[in-house]
Protein backbone atom coordinates (compact mmCIF):
# COMPACT_ATOMS: atom_id res chain seq x y z
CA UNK A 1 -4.26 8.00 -8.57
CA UNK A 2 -3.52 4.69 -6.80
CA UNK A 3 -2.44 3.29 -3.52
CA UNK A 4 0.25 0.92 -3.00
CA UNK A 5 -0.34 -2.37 -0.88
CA UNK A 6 2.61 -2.68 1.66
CA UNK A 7 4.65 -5.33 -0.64
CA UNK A 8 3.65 -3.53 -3.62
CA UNK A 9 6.21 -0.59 -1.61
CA UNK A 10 8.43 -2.54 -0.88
CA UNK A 11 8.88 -4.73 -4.47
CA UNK A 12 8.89 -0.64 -6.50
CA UNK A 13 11.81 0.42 -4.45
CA UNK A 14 13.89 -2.62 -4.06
CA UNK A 15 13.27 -5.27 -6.02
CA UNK A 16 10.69 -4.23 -9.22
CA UNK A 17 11.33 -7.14 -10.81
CA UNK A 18 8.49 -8.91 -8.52
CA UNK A 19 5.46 -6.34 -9.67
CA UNK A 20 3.29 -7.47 -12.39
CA UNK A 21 3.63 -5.78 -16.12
CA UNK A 22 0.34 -4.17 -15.21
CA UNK A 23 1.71 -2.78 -11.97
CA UNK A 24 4.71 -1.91 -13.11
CA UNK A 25 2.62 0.59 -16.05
CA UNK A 26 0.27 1.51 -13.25
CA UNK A 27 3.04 2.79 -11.35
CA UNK A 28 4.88 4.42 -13.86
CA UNK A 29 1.86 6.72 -15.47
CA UNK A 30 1.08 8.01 -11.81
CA UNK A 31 4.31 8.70 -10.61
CA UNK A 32 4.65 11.79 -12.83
CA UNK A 33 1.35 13.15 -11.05
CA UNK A 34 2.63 12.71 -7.38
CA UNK A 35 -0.40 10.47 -7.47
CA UNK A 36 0.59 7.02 -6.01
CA UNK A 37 -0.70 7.04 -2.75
CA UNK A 38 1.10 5.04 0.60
CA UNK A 39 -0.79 4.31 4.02
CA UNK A 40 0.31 5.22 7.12
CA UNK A 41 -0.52 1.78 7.56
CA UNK A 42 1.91 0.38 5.17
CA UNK A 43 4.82 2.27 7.34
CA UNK A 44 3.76 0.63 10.48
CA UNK A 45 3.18 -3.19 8.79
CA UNK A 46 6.64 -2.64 7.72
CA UNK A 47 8.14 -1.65 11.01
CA UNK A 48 6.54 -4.89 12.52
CA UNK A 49 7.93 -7.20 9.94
CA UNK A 50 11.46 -5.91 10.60
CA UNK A 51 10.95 -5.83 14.26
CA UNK A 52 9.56 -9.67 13.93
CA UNK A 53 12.23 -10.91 11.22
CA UNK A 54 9.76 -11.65 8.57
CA UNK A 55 11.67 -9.21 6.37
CA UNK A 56 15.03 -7.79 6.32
CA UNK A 57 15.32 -3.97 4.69
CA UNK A 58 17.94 -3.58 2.43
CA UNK A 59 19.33 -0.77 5.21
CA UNK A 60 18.78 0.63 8.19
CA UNK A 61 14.84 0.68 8.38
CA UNK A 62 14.87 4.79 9.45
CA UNK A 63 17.14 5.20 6.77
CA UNK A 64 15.14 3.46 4.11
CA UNK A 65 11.95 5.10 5.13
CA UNK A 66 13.48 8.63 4.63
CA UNK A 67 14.44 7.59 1.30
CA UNK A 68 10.88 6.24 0.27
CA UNK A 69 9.59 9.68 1.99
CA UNK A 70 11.75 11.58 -0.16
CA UNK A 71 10.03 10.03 -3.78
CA UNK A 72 8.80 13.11 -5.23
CA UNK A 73 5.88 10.68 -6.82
CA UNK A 74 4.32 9.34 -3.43
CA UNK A 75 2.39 10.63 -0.96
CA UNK A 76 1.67 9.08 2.26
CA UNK A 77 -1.32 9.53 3.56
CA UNK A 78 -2.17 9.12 7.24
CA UNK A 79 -4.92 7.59 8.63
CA UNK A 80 -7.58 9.51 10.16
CA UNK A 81 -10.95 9.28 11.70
CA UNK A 82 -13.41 8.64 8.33
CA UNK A 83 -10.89 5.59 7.20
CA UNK A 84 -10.88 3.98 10.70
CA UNK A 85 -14.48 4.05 10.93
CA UNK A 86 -14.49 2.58 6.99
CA UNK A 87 -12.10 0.02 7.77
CA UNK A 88 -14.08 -1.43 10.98
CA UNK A 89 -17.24 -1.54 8.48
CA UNK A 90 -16.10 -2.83 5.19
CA UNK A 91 -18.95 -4.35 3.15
CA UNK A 92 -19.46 -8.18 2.46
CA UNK A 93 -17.23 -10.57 4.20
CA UNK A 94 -13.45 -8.99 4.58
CA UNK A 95 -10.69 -10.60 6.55
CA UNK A 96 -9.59 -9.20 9.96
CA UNK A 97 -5.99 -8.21 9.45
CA UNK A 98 -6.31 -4.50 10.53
CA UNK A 99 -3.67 -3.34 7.49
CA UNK A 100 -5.34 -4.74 5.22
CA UNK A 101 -8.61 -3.05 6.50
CA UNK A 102 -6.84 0.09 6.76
CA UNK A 103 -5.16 -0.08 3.20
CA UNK A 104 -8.62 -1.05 1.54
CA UNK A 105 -10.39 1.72 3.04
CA UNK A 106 -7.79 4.06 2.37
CA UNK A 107 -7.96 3.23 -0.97
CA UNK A 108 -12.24 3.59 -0.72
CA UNK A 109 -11.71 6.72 0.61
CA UNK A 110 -9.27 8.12 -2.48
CA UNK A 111 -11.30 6.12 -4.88
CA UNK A 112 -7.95 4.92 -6.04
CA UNK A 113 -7.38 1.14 -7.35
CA UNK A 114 -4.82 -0.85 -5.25
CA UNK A 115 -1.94 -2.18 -6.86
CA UNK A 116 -1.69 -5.77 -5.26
CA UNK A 117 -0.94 -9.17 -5.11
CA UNK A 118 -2.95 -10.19 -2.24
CA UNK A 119 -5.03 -12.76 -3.11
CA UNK A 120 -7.45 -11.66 0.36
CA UNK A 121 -7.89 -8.67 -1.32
CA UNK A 122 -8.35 -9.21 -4.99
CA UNK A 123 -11.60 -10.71 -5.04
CA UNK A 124 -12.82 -7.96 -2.71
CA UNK A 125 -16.00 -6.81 -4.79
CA UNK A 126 -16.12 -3.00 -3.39
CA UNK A 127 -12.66 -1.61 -4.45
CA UNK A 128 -10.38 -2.31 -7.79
CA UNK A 129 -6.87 -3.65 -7.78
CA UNK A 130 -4.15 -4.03 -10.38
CA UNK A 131 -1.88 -6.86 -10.62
């Protein structure tokens, strides 16, 4: 099982060539399981980079999101009470950007590595990534 960081989404349906080897292999030996897990989260930072113009989906953004909901190999899971209280009480020092909370203790929750570029995230000490 893993989860995938918003641009980590984003780069395995439209544009793969940006993911790592490593997340590329990650990706691939899940997806037959159903086991690569999306946030909620990851749905709404997207929404508010298309509303804001920071990124520009290659259709309409309902349209696109149907099609990523349709991927027999992810499942998007919502968040709920036990990963908002997580995400508001990370260990150590985390930054403050709320998906990126979320995500992280989403991926606490599942026990699942994140695959990620994020260099905020990387160094975190209490979950694993793969880039």
């Amino acid at each position: 099982m893993i989860l995938l960081d918003t641009h980590s989404l984003i780069w395995w349906v439209n544009r793969k060539d940006e993911l790592s080897t490593n997340a590329k292999l990650a990706i691939a030996a899940e997806t037959a399981n159903r086991a690569v897990l999306v946030s909620s989260m990851t749905v709404w930072e997207i929404a508010s980079l298309v509303t804001y113009g920071r990124i520009r989906p290659t259709a309409d953004l309902s349209a696109w999101l149907a099609a990523v909901e349709g991927m027999a190999a992810l499942r998007f899971v919502p968040l709920d009470n036990e990963i908002a209280v997580t995400a508001m009480t990370l260990l150590g020092l985390f930054p403050k950007d709320p998906a990126d909370r979320i995500i992280v203790a989403t991926a606490i929750k599942f026990a699942a590595p994140i695959i990620t570029a994020d260099r905020k995230i990387q160094p975190y000490l209490y979950v694993r990534t793969i880039w």
